[in-house]
Protein backbone atom coordinates (compact mmCIF):
# COMPACT_ATOMS: atom_id res chain seq x y z
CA UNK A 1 -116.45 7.30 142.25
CA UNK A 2 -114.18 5.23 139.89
CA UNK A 3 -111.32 7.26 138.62
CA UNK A 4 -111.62 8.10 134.48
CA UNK A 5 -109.36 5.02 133.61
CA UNK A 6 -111.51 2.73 135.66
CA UNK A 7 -114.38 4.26 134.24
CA UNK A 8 -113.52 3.90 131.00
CA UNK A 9 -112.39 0.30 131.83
CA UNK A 10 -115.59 -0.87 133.53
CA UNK A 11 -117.51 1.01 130.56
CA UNK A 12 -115.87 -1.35 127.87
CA UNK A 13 -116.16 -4.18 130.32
CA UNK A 14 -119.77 -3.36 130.67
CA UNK A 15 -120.56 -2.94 126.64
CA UNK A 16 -118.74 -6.72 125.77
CA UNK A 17 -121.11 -7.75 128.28
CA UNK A 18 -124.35 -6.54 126.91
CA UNK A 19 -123.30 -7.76 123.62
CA UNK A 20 -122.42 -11.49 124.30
CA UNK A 21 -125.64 -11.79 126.87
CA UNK A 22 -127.54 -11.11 124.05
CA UNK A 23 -126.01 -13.70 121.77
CA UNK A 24 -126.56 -17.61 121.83
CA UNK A 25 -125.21 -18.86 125.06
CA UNK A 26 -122.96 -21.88 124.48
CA UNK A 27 -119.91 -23.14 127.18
CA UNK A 28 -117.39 -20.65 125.91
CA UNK A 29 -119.44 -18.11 125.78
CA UNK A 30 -120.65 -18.68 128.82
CA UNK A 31 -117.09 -19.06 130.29
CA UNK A 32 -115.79 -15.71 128.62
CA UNK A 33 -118.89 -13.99 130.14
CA UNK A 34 -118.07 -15.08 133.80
CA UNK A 35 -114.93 -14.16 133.31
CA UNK A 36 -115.81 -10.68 131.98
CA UNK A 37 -118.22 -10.31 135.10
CA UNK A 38 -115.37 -11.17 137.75
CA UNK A 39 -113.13 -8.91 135.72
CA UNK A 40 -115.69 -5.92 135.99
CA UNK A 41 -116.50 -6.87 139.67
CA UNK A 42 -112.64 -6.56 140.06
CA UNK A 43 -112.72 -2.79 139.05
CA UNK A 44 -115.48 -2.32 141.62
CA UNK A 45 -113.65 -4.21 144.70
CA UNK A 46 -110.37 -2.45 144.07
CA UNK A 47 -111.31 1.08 143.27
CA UNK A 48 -108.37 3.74 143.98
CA UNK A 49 -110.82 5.87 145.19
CA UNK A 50 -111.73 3.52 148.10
CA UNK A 51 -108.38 4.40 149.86
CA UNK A 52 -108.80 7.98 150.12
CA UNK A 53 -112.33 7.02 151.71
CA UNK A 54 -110.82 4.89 154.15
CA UNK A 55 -108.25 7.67 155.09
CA UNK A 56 -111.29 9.57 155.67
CA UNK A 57 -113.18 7.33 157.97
CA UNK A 58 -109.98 7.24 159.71
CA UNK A 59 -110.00 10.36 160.48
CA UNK A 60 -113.64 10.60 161.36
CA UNK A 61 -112.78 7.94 164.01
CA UNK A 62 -109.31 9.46 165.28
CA UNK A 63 -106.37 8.14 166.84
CA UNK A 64 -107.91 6.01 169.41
CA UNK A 65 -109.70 3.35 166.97
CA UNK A 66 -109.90 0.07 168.22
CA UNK A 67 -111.53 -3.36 167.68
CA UNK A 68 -111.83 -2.68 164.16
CA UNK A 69 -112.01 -5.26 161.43
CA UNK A 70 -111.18 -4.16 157.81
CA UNK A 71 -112.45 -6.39 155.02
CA UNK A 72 -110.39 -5.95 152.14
CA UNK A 73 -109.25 -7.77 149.04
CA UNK A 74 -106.20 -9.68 148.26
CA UNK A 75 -105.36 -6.68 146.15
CA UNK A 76 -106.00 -4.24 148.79
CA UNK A 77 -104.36 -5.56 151.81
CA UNK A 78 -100.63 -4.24 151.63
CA UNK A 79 -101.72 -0.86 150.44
CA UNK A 80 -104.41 -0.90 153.77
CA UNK A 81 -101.74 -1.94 155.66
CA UNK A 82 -99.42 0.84 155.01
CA UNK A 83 -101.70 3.19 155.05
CA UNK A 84 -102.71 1.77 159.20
CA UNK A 85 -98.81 1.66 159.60
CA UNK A 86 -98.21 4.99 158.57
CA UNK A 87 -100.76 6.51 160.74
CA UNK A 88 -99.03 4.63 163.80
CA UNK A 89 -102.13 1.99 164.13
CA UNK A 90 -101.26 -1.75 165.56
CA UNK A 91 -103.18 -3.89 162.44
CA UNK A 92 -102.43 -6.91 161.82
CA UNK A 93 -103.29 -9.23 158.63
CA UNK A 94 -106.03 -11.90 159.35
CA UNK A 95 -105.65 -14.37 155.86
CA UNK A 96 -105.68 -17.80 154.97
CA UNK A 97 -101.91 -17.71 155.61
CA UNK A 98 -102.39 -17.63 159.23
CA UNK A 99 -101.96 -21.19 160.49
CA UNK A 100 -105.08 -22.96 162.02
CA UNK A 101 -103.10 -25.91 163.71
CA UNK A 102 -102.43 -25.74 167.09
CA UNK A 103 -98.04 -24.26 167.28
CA UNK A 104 -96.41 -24.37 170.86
CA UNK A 105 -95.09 -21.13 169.39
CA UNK A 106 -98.70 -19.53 170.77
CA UNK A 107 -99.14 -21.69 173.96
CA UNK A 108 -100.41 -24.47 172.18
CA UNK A 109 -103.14 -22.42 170.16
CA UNK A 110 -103.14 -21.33 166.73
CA UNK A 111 -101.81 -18.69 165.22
CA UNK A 112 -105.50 -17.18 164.13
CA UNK A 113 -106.62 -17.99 167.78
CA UNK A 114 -103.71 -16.07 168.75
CA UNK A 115 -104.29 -12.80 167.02
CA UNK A 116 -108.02 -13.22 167.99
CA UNK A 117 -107.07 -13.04 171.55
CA UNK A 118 -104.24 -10.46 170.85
CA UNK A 119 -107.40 -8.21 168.77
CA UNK A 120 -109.65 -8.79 172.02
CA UNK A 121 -106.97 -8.05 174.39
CA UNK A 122 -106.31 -4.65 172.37
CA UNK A 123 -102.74 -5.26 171.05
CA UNK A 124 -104.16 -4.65 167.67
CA UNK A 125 -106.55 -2.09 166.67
CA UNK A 126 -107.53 -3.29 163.86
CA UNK A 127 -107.72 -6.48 162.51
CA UNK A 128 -107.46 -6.70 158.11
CA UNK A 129 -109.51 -9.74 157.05
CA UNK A 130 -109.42 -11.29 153.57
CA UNK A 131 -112.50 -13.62 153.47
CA UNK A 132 -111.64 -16.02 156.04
CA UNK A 133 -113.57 -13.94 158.94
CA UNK A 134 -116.81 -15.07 157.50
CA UNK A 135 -118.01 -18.22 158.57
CA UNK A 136 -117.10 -19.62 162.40
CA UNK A 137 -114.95 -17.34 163.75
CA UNK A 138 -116.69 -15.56 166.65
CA UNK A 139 -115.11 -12.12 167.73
CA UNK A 140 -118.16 -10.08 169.74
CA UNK A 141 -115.69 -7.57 171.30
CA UNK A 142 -115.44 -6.33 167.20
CA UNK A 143 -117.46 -3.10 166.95
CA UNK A 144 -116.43 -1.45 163.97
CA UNK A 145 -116.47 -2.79 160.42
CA UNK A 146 -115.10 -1.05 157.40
CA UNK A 147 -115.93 -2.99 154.21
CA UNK A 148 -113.47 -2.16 151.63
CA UNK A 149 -114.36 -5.14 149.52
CA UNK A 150 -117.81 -6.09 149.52
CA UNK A 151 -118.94 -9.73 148.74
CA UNK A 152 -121.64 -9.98 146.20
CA UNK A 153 -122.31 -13.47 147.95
CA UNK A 154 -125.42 -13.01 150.33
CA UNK A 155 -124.61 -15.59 153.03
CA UNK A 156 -120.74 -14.13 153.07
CA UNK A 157 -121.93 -10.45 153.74
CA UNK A 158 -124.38 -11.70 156.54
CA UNK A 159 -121.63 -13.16 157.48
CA UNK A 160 -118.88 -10.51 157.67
CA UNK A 161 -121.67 -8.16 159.27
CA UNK A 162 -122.55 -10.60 161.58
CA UNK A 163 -118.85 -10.51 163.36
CA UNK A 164 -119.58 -6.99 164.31
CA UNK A 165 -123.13 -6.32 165.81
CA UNK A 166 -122.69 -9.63 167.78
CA UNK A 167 -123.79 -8.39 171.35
CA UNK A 168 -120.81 -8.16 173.87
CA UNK A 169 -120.33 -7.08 177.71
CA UNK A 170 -119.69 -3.26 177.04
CA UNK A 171 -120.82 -2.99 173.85
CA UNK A 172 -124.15 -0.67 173.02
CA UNK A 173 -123.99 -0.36 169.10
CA UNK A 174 -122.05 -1.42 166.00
CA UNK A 175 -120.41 0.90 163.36
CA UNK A 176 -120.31 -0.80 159.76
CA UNK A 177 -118.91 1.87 156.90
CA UNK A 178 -119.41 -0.23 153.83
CA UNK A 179 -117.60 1.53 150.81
CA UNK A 180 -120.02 1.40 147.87
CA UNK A 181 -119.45 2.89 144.55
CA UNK A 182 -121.30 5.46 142.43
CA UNK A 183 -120.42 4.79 138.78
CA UNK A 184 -121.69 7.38 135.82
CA UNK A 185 -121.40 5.39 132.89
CA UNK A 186 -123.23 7.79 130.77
CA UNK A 187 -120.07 10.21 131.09
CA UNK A 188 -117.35 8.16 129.24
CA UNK A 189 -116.77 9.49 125.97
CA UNK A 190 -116.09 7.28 122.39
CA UNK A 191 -113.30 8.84 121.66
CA UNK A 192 -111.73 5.19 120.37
């Protein structure tokens, strides 16, 4: 569920919406109404309530998770992170800020190909992903997903799923918790 402020804020979001769909569509209209749908789509991805849900698949799993990928939003990643430290769980952050380029700092490899063989080798649990898991980046050992922030992009989905229920040497079955919201927008009041 969104919290009452989100609510309220995704409500509002949701009424200027309706209104300017339903007026003549030129560019800056049509700008301000993509930028109203991101906005709103923003309040879905980073819901508070998504980190107590998380805390409770993490629980539901226990102490010995392991090859685990997280996808999570650029807002969500330091507050996922802490949460994984505090509970004692070797993550690490998988972003575009992790090098590509071959560094004699990792044997000649790069740093992503590093912490994909560190992930596989079980140094890290879990692995936090913003995005750039998607699309060419083969990890079969993976066999948990927890999908914080959803993509509304088709192909990108397919493609985060697809990292997980690759078959592997070992591996029976994929677990994919994908975090979807509930929202009651009939229960915000007017009180403006």
């Amino acid at each position: 569920q969104l919290t009452e402020d989100e609510l309220a804020d995704y409500k509002s979001i949701s009424d200027r919406i309706t209104r300017m769909s339903q007026s003549n569509n030129d560019d800056e209209r049509s700008r301000i109404l993509q930028f109203l749908l991101f906005k709103r789509a923003d309040i879905e991805k980073n819901a508070e309530n998504k980190y107590k849900e998380l805390e409770l698949i993490l629980d539901e799993i226990g102490p010995e998770v392991s090859d685990t990928i997280i996808f999570v939003s650029d807002d969500q990643i330091n507050r996922v992170m802490r949460i994984l430290g505090n509970r004692g769980i070797a993550a690490h952050r998988f972003t575009q800020a992790e090098s590509t380029s071959p560094s004699q700092q990792y044997g000649g490899i790069s740093e992503r190909e590093h912490l994909i063989r560190s992930f596989v080798a079980g140094d890290y649990q879990i692995l936090v992903a913003i995005k750039c898991l998607d699309e060419g980046i083969d990890i079969p050992s993976a066999k948990r997903a927890i999908v914080m922030a959803s993509s509304t992009n088709p192909r990108e989905y397919v493609q985060r799923i697809g990292r997980i229920i690759r078959q592997a040497p070992g591996k029976s079955q994929a677990d994919i918790y994908d975090l979807i919201l509930h929202i009651r927008c009939a229960q915000v009041s007017r009180n403006e």
